[in-house]
C-alpha atoms as a PDB file:
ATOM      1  CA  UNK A   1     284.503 193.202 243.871  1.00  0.00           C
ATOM      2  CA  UNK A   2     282.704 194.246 246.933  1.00  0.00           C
ATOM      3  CA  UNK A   3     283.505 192.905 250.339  1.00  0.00           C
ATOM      4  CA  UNK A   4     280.997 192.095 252.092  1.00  0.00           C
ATOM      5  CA  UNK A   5     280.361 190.616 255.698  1.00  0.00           C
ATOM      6  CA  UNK A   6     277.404 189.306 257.127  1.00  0.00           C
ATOM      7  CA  UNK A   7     275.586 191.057 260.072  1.00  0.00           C
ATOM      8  CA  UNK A   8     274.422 188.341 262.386  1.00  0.00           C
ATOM      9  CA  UNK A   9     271.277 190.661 263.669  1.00  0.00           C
ATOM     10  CA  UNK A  10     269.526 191.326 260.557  1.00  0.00           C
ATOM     11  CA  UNK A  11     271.240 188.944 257.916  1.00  0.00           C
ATOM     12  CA  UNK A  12     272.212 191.604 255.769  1.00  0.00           C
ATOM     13  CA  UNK A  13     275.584 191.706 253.697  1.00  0.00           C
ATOM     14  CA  UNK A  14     277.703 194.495 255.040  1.00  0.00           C
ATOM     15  CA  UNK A  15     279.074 196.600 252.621  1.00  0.00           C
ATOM     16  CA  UNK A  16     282.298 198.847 253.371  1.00  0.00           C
ATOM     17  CA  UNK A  17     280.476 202.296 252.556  1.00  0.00           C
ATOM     18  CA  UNK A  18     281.417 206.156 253.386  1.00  0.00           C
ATOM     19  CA  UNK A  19     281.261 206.723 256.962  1.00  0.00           C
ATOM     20  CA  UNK A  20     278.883 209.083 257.039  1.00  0.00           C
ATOM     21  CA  UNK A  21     279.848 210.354 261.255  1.00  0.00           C
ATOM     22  CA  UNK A  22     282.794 211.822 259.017  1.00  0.00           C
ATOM     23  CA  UNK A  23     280.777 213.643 256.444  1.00  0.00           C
ATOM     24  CA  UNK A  24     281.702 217.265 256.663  1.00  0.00           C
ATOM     25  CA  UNK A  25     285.799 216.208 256.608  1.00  0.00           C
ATOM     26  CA  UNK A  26     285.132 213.852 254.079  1.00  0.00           C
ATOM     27  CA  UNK A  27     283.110 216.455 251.696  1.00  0.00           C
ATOM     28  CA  UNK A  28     285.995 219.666 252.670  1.00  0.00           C
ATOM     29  CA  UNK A  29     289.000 216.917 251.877  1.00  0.00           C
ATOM     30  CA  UNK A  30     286.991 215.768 248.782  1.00  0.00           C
ATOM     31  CA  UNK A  31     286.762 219.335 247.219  1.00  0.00           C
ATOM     32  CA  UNK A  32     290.448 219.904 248.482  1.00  0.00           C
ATOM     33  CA  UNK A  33     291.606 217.230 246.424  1.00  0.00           C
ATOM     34  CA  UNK A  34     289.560 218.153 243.338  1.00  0.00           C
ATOM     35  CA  UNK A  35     290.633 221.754 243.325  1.00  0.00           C
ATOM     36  CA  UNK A  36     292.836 221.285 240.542  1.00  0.00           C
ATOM     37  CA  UNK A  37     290.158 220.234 237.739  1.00  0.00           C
ATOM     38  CA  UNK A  38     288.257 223.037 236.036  1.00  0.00           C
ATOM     39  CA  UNK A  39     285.053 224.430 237.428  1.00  0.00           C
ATOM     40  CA  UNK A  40     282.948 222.416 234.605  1.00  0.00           C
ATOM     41  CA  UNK A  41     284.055 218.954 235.847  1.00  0.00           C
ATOM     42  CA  UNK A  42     285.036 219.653 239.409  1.00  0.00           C
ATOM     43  CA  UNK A  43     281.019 219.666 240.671  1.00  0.00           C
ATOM     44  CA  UNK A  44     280.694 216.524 238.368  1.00  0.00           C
ATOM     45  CA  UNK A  45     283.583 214.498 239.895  1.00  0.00           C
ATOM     46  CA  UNK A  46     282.722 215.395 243.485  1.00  0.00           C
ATOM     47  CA  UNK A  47     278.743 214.476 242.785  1.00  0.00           C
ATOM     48  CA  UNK A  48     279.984 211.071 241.644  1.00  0.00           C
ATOM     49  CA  UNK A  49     282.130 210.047 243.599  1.00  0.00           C
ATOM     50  CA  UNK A  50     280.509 211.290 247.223  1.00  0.00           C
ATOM     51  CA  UNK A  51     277.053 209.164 246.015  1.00  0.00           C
ATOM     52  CA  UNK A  52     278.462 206.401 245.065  1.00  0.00           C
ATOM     53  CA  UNK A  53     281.120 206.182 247.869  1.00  0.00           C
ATOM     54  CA  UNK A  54     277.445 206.690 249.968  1.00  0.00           C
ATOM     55  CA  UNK A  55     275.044 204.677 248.382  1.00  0.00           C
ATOM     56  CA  UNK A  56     276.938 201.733 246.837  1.00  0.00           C
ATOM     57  CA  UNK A  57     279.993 201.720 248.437  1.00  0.00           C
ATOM     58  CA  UNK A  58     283.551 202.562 248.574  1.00  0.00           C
ATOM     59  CA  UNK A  59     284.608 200.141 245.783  1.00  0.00           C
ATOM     60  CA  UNK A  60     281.960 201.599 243.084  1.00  0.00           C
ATOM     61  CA  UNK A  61     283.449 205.119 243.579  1.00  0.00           C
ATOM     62  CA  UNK A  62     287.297 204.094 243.259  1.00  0.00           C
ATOM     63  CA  UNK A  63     286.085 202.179 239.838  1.00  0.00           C
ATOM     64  CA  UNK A  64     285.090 205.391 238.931  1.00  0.00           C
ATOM     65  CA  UNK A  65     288.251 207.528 240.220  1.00  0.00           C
ATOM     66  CA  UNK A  66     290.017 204.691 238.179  1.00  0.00           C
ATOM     67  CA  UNK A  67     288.126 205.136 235.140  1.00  0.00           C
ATOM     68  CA  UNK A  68     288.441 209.023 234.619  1.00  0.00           C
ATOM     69  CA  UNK A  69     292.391 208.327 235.189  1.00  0.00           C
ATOM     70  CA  UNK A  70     292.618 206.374 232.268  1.00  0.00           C
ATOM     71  CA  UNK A  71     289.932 208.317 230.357  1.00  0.00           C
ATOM     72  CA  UNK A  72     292.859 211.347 231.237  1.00  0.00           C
ATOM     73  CA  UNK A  73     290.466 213.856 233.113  1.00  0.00           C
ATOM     74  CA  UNK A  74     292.324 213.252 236.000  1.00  0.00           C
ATOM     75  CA  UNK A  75     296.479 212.566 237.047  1.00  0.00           C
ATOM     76  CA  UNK A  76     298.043 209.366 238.456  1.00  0.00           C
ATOM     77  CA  UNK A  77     298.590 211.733 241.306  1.00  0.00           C
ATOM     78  CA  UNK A  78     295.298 213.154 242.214  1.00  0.00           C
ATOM     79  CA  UNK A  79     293.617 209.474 241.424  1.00  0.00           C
ATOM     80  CA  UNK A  80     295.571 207.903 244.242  1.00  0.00           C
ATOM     81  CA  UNK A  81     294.544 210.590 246.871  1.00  0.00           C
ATOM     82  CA  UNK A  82     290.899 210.135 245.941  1.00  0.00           C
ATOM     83  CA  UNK A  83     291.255 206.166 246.772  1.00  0.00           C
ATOM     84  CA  UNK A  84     293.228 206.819 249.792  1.00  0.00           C
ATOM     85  CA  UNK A  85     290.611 209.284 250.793  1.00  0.00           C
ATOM     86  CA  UNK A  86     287.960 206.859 250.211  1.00  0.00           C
ATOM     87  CA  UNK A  87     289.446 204.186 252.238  1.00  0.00           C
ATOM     88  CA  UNK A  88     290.441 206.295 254.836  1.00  0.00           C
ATOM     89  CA  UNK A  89     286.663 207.501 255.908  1.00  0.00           C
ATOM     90  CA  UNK A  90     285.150 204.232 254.856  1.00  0.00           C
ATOM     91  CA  UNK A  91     283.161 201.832 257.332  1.00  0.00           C
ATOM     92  CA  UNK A  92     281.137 198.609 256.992  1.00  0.00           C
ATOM     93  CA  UNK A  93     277.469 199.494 256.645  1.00  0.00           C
END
């Protein structure tokens, strides 16, 4: 579930999104993380998860880090980085 806050200015829910003033660390920590995974679902996994974590928010792309855990295409291990990644360069937006 999404948390959102309202933004008294425009009345728009604020979601808690990527922060995109961190981009380039966000993208090189990212592809860090994912070195592990074979080339064929590395570019997959990174596509995912940076446009969700940009366009729908940081919740929508730990569902997904969740979901290829238990689907086995990633480790316990490397799952939990990704989330703390996302939460770490996260903002409302």
């Amino acid at each position: 579930m999404e948390v959102l806050r309202n933004n008294s200015n425009t009345g728009r829910k604020k979601v808690k999104m990527l922060d995109m003033t961190k981009n380039d660390e966000f993208r090189y920590l990212l592809e860090k993380t994912l070195k592990e995974l074979p080339d064929s679902l590395r570019g997959s996994i990174f596509g995912t998860i940076y446009a969700k974590a940009s366009k729908f928010g940081i919740n929508s792309a730990r569902e997904y880090v969740i979901e290829k855990r238990k689907e086995g295409v990633i480790d316990e291990a490397t799952s939990r980085k990704l989330i703390d990644l996302l939460f770490e360069y996260s903002t409302y937006r």
